[in-house]
Protein backbone atom coordinates (compact mmCIF):
# COMPACT_ATOMS: atom_id res chain seq x y z
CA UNK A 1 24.24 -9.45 30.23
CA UNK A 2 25.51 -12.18 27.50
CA UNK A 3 23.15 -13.49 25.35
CA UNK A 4 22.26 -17.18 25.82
CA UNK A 5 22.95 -19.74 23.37
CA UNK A 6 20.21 -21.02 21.43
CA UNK A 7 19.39 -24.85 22.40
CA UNK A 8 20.44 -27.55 19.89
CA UNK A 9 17.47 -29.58 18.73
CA UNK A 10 17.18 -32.74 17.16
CA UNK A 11 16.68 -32.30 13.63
CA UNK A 12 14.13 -34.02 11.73
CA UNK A 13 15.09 -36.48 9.03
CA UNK A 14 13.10 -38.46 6.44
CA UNK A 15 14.85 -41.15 4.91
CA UNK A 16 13.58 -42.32 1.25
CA UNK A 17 12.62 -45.77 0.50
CA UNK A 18 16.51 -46.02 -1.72
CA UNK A 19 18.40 -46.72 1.75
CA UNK A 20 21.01 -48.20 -0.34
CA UNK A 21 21.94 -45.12 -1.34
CA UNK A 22 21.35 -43.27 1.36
CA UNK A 23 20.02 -39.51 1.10
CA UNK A 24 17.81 -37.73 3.68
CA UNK A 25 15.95 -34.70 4.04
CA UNK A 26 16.51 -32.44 6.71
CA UNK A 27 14.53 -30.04 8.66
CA UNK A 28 15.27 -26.78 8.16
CA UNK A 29 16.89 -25.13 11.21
CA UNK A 30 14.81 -22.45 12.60
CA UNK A 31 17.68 -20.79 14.38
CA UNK A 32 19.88 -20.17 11.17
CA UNK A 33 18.94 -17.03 9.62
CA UNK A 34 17.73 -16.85 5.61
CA UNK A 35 15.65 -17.38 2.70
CA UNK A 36 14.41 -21.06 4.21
CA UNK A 37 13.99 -20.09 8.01
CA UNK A 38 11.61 -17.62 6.89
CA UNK A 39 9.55 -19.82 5.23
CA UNK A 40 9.79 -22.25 8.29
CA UNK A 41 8.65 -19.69 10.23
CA UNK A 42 5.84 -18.88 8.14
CA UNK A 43 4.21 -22.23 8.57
CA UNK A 44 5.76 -24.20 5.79
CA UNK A 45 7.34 -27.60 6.33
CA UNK A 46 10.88 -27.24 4.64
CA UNK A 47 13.50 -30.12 4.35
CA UNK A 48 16.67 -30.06 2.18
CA UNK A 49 18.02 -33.41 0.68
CA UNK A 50 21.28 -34.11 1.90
CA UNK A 51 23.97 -36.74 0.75
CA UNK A 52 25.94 -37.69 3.45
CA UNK A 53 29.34 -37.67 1.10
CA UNK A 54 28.02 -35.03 -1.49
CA UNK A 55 26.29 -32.66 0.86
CA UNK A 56 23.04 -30.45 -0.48
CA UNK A 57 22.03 -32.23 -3.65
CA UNK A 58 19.99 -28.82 -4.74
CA UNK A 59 16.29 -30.09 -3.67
CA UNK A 60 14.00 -28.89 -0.83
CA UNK A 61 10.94 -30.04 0.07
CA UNK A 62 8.31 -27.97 0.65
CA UNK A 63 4.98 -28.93 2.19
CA UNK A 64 4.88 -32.06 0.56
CA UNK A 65 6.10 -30.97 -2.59
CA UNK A 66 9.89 -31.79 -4.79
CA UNK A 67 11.41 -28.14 -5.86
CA UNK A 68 14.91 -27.26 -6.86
CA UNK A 69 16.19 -24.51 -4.85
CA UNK A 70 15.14 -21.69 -7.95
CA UNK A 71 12.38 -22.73 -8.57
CA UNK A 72 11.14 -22.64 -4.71
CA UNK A 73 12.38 -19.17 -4.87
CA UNK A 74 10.37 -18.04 -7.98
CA UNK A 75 7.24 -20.36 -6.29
CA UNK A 76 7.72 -18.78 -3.01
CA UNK A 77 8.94 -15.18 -4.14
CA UNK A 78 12.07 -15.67 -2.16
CA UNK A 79 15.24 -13.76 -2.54
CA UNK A 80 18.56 -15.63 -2.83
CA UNK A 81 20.26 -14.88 0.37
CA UNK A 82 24.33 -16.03 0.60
């Protein structure tokens, strides 16, 4: 029997109060295997800033808190997964 598909969600996305220069943070996707989705799953809210021309700008937010993406992994003891 084939597997099913997982369902696209909507993904959550705060905007910062710069709209002129528009970056977001968005949800981590729970479906996409790695470092972040574990943390997700583990109860932490985790959002990456994104520039819609520049792509990941290297930030996540993490329950409320501002961490590059090495120093959540050292906070976190996650493993950099490619």
């Amino acid at each position: 029997m084939a597997k099913k598909p997982a369902r696209a969600q909507a993904a959550k996305v705060l905007l910062g109060p710069r709209t002129k220069k528009l970056k977001y943070w968005l949800e981590q996707n729970i479906d996409k295997p790695g470092e972040w989705t574990d943390l997700a799953n583990d109860g932490h809210e985790v959002f990456h800033l994104i520039d819609p021309i520049l792509g990941y700008m290297g930030k996540v937010l993490i329950d409320d808190y501002v961490y590059t993406y090495d120093d959540a992994r050292k906070e976190f003891n996650l493993k950099y997964v490619n």
